[in-house]
Protein backbone atom coordinates (compact mmCIF):
# COMPACT_ATOMS: atom_id res chain seq x y z
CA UNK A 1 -42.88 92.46 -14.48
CA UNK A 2 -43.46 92.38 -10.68
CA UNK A 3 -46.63 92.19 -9.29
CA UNK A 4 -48.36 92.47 -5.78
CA UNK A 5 -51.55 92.46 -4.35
CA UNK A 6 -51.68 93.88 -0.93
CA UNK A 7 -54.44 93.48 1.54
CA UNK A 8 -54.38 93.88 5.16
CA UNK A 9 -54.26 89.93 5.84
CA UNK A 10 -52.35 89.17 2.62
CA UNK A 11 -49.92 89.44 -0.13
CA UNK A 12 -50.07 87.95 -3.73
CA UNK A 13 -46.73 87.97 -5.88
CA UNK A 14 -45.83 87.61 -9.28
CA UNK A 15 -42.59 87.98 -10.02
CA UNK A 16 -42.44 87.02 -13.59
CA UNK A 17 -45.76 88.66 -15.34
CA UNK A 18 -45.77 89.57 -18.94
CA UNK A 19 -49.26 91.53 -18.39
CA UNK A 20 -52.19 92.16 -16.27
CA UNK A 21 -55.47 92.85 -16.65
CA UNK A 22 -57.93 94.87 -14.29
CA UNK A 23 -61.31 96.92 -14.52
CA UNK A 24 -60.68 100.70 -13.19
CA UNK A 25 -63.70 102.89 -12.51
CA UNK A 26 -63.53 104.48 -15.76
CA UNK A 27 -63.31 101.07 -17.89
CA UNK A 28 -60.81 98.04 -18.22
CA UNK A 29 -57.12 97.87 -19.15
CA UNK A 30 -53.59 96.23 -19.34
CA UNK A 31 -50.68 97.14 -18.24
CA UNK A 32 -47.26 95.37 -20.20
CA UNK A 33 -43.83 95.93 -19.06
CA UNK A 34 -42.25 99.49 -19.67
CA UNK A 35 -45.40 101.07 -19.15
CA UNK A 36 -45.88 104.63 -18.37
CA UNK A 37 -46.10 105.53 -14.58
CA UNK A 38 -49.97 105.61 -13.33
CA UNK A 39 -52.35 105.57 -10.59
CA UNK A 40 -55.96 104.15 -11.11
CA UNK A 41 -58.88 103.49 -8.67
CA UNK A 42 -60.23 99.96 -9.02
CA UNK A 43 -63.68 98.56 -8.79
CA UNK A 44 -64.66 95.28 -7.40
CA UNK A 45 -64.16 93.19 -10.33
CA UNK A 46 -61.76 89.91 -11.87
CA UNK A 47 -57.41 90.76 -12.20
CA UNK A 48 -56.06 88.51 -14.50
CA UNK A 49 -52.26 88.02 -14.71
CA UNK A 50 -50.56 85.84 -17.48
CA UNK A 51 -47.60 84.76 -16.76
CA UNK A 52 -45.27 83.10 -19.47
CA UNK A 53 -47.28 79.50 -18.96
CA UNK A 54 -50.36 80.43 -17.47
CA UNK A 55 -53.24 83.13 -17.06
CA UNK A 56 -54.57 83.28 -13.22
CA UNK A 57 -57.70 84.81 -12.43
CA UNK A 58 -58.06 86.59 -8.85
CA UNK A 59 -61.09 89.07 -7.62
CA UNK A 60 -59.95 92.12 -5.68
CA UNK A 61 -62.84 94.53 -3.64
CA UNK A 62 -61.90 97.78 -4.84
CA UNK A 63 -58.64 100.01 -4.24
CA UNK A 64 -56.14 101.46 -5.82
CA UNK A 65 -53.52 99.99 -8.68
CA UNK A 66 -49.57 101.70 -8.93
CA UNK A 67 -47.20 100.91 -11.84
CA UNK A 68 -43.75 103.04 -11.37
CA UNK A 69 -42.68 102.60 -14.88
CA UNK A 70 -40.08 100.36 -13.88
CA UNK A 71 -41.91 97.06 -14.29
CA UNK A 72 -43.36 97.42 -10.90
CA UNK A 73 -47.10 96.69 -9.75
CA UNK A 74 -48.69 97.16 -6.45
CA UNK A 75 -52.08 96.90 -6.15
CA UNK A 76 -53.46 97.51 -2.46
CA UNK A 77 -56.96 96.28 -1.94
CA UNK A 78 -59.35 95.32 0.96
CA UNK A 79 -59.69 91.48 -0.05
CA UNK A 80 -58.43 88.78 -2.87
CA UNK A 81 -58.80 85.78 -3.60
CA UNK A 82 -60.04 83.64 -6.03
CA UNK A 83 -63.52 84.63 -7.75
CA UNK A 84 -65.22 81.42 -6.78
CA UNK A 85 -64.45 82.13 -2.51
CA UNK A 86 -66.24 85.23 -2.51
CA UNK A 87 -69.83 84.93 -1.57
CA UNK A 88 -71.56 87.32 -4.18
CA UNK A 89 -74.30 88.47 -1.20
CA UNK A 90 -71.22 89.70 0.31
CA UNK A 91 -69.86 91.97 -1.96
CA UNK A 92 -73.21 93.16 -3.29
CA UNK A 93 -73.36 96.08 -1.69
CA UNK A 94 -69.71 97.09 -2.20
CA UNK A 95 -69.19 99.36 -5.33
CA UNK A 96 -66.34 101.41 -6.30
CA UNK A 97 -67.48 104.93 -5.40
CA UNK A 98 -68.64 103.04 -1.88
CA UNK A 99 -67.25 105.82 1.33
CA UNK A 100 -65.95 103.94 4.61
């Protein structure tokens, strides 16, 4: 499975995932190749991606998760990184439901 996390400074890749693992506003979830076609809204929270000889941990700030069904990811968000570089006074006072 292909994955990418797109801010507007950055993108991660994964081009060889076998699942991945993120917290939506309405609770976590998985997604494994072949899955279904969906759109979800993401809260600030951990993505973890296992890959076939490791797990990686990254935090995103919210946004939006697509999987076309076709073992395709995208996941556009305003920040990642890992979970220890974010300053937690930072992104206190972001939530998921949070207007710009």
């Amino acid at each position: 499975m292909k994955i990418k996390i797109v801010t507007p400074y950055k993108i991660v890749e994964f081009s060889n995932a076998k699942l991945i693992v993120f917290k939506t506003v309405e609770g976590e979830m998985g997604v494994l190749d072949k899955r279904a076609p969906i759109i979800a809204k993401l809260a600030v929270s951990d993505v973890r991606i296992k890959t076939e000889s490791a797990e990686e941990t990254f935090k995103v700030i919210g946004g939006f998760m697509h999987c076309d069904g076709n073992d395709n990811v995208v996941i556009l968000t305003e920040d990642v990184g890992r979970p220890e570089d974010f300053d937690p006074h930072k992104i206190a006072g972001k939530t998921e439901f949070q207007e710009s």
